[in-house]
N, C-alpha and C. Protein backbone atom coordinates (compact mmCIF):
# COMPACT_ATOMS: atom_id res chain seq x y z
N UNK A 1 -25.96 -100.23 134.61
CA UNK A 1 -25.90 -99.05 135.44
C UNK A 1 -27.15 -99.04 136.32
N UNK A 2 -26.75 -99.13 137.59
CA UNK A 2 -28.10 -98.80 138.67
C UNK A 2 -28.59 -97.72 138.33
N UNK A 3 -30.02 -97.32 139.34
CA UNK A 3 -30.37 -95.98 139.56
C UNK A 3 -29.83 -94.67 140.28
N UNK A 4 -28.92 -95.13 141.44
CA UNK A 4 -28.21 -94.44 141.87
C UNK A 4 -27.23 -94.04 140.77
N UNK A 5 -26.21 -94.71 140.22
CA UNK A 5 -25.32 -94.34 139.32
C UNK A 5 -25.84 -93.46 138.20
N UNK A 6 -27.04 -93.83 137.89
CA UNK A 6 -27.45 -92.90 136.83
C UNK A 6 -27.74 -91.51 137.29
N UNK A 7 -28.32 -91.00 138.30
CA UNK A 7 -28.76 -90.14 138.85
C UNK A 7 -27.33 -89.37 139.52
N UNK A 8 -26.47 -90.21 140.03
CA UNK A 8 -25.13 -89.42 139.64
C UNK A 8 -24.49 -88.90 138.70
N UNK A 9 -24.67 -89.43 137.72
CA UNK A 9 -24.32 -89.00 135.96
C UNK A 9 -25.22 -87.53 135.89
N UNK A 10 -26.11 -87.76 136.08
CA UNK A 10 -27.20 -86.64 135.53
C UNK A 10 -27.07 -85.39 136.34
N UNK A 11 -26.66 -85.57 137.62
CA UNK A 11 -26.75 -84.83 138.76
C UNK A 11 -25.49 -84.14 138.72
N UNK A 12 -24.19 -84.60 137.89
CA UNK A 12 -22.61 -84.10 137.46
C UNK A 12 -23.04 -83.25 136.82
N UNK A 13 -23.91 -83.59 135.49
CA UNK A 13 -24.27 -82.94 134.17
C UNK A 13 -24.70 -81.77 134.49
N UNK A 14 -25.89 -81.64 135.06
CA UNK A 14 -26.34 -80.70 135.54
C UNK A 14 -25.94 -79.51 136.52
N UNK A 15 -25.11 -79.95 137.08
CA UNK A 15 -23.69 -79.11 138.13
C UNK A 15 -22.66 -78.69 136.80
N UNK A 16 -22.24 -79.43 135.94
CA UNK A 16 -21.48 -78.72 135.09
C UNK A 16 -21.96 -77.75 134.06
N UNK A 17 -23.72 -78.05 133.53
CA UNK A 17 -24.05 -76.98 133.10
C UNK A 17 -23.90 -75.48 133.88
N UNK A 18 -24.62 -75.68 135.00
CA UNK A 18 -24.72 -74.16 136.14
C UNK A 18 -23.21 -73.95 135.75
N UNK A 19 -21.84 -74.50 136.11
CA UNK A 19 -21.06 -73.82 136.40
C UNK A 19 -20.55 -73.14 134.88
N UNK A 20 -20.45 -73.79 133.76
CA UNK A 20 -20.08 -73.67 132.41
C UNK A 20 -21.38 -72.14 132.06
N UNK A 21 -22.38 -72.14 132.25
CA UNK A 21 -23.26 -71.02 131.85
C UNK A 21 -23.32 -69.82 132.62
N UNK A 22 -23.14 -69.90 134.23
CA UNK A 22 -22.92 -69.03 135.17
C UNK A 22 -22.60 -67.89 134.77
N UNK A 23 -21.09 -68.10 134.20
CA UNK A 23 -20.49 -66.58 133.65
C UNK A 23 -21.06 -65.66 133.23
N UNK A 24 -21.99 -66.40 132.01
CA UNK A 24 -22.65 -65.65 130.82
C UNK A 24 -23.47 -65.07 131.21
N UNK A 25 -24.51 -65.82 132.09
CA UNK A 25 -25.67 -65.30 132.74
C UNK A 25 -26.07 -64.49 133.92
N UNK A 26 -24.94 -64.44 134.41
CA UNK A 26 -24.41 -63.64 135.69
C UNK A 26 -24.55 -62.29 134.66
N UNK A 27 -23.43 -62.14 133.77
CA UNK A 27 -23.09 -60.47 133.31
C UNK A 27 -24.43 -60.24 132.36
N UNK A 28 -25.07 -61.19 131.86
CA UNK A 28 -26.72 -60.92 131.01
C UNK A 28 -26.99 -60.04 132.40
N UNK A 29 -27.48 -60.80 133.73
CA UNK A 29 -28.11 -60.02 134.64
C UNK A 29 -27.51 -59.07 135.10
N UNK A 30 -26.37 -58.86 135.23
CA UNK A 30 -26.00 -57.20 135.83
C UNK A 30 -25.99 -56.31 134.70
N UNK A 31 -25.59 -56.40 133.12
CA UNK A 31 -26.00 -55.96 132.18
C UNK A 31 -27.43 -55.23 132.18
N UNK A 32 -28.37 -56.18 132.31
CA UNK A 32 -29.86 -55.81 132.35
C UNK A 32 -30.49 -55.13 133.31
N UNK A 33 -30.07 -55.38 134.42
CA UNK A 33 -30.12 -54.44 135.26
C UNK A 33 -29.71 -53.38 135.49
N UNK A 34 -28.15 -52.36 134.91
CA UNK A 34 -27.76 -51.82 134.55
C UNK A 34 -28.53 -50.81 133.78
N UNK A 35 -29.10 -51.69 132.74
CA UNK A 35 -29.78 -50.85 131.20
C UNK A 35 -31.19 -50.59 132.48
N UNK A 36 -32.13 -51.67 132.74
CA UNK A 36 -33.16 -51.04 133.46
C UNK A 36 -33.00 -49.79 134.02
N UNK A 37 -31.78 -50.01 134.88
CA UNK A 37 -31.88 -48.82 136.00
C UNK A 37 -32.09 -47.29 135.10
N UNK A 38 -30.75 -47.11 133.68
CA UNK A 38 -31.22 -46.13 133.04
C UNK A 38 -32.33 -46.18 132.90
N UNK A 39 -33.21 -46.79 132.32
CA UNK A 39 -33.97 -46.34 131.53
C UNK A 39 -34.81 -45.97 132.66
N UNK A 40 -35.26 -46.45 133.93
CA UNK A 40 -35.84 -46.09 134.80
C UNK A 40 -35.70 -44.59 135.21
N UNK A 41 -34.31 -43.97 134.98
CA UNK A 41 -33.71 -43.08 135.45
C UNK A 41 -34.17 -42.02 134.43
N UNK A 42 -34.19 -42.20 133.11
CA UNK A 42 -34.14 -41.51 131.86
C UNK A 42 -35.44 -41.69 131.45
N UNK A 43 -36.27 -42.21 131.81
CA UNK A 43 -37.67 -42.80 131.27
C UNK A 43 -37.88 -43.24 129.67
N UNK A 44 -36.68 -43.61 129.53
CA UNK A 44 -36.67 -44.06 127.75
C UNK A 44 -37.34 -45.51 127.99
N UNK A 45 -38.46 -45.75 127.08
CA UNK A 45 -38.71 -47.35 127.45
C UNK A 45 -38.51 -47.98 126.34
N UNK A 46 -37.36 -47.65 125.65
CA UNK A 46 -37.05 -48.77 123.87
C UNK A 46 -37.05 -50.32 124.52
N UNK A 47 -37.36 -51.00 123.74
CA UNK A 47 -37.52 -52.38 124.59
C UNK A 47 -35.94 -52.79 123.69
N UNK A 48 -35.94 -52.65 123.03
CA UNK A 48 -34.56 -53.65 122.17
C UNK A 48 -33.12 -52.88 122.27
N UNK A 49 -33.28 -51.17 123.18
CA UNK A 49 -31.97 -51.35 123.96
C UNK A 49 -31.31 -52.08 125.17
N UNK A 50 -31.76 -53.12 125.31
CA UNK A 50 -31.50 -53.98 126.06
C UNK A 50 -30.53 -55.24 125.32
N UNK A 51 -30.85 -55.07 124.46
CA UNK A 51 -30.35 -56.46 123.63
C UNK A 51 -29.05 -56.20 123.62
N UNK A 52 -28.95 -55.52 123.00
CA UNK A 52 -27.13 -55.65 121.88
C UNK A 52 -26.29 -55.61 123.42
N UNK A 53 -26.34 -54.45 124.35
CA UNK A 53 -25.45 -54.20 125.13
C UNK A 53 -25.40 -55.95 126.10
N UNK A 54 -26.67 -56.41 126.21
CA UNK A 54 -26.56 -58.21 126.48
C UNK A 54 -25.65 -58.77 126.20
N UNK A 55 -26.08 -59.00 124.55
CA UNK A 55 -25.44 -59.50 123.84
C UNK A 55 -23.54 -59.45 123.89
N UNK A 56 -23.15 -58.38 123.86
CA UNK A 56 -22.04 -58.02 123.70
C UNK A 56 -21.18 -58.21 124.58
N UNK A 57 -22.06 -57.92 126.29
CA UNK A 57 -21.19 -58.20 127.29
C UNK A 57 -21.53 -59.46 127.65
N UNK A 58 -22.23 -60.38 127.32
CA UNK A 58 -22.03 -62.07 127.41
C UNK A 58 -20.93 -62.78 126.27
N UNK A 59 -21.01 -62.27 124.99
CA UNK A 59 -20.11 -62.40 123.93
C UNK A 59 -18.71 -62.37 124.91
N UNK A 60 -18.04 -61.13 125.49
CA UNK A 60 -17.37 -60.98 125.71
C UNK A 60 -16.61 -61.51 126.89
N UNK A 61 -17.93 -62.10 127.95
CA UNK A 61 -17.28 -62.83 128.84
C UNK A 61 -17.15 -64.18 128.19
N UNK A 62 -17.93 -64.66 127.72
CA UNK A 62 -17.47 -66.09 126.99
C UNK A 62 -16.37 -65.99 126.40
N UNK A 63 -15.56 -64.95 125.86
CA UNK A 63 -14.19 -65.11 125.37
C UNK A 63 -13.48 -65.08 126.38
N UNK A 64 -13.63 -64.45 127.36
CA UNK A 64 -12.70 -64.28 128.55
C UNK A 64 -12.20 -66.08 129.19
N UNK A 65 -13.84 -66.87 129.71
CA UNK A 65 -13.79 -67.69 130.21
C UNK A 65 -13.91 -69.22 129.59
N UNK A 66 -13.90 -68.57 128.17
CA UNK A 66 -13.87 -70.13 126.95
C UNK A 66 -12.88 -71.08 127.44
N UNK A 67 -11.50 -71.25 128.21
CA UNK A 67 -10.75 -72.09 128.22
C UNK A 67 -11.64 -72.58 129.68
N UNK A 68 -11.86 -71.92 130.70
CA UNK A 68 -12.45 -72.87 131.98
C UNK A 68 -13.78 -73.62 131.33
N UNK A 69 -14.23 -72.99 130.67
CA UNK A 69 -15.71 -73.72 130.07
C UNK A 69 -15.24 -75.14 129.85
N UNK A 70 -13.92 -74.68 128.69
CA UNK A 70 -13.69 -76.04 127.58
C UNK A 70 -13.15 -77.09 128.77
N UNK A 71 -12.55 -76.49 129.87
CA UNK A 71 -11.93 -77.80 131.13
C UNK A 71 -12.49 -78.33 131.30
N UNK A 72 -14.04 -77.78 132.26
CA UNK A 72 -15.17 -77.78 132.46
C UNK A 72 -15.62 -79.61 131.63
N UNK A 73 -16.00 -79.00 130.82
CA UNK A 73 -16.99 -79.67 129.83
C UNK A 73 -15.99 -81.08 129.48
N UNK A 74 -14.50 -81.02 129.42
CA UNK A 74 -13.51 -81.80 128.93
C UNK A 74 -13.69 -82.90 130.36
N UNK A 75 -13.58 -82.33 131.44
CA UNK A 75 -13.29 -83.24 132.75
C UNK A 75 -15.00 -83.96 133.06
N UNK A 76 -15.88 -83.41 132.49
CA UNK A 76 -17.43 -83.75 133.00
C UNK A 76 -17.05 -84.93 131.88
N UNK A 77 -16.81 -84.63 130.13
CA UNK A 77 -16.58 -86.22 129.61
C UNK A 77 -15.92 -87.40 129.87
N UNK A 78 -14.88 -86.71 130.35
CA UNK A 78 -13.81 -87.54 130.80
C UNK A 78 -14.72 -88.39 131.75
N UNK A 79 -15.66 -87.73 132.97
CA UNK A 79 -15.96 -88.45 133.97
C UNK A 79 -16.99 -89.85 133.48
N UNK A 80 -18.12 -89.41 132.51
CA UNK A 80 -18.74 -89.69 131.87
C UNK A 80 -18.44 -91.30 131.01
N UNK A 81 -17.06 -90.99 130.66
CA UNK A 81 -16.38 -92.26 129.74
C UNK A 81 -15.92 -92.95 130.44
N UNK A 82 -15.36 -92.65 131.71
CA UNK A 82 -14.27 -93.49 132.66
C UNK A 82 -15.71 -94.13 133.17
N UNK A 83 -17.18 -93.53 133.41
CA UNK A 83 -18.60 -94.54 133.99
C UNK A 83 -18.66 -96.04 132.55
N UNK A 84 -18.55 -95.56 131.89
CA UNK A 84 -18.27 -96.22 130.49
C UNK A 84 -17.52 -97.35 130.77
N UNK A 85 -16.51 -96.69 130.78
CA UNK A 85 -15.25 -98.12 130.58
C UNK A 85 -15.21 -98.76 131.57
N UNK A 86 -15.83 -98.43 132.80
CA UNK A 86 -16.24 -99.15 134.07
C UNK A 86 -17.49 -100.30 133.94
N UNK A 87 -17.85 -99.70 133.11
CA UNK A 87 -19.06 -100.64 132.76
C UNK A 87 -20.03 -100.42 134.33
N UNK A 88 -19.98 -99.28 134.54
CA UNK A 88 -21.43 -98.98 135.77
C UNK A 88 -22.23 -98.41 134.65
């Protein structure tokens, strides 16, 4: 495997992480921002009401979007093995 080829491998990988984590981390940040704004609003400063409501609405998009993840992640191996059996 050249350097180019490798750096294509890595450079897939890394494009399929962003898109496979996106979801989760997208609704963490409007979540959190959300809770900020109350508390900004309410002046409550609990630091660990932030968590669970996180938690729960990333939990919940990962169930939503578990089958594009699993494509995701299925077609990045696929690509991965077919560099394989190519012998690049």
């Amino acid at each position: 495997m050249t350097g180019p080829e490798v750096l294509d491998v890595a450079r897939d990988g890394i494009l399929t992480l962003l898109w496979v984590c996106a979801p989760m981390m997208l609704a963490g940040l409007a979540v959190g921002v959300v809770i900020s704004l109350l508390q900004a609003l309410t002046q409550i400063q609990e630091m660990t009401l932030v968590f669970v409501p996180k938690i729960i609405a990333m939990f919940s998009v990962m169930l939503v979007v578990l089958p594009f993840m699993g494509d995701m992640m299925s077609a990045h191996m696929a690509r991965v093995a077919a560099h394989i059996i190519a012998g690049h």
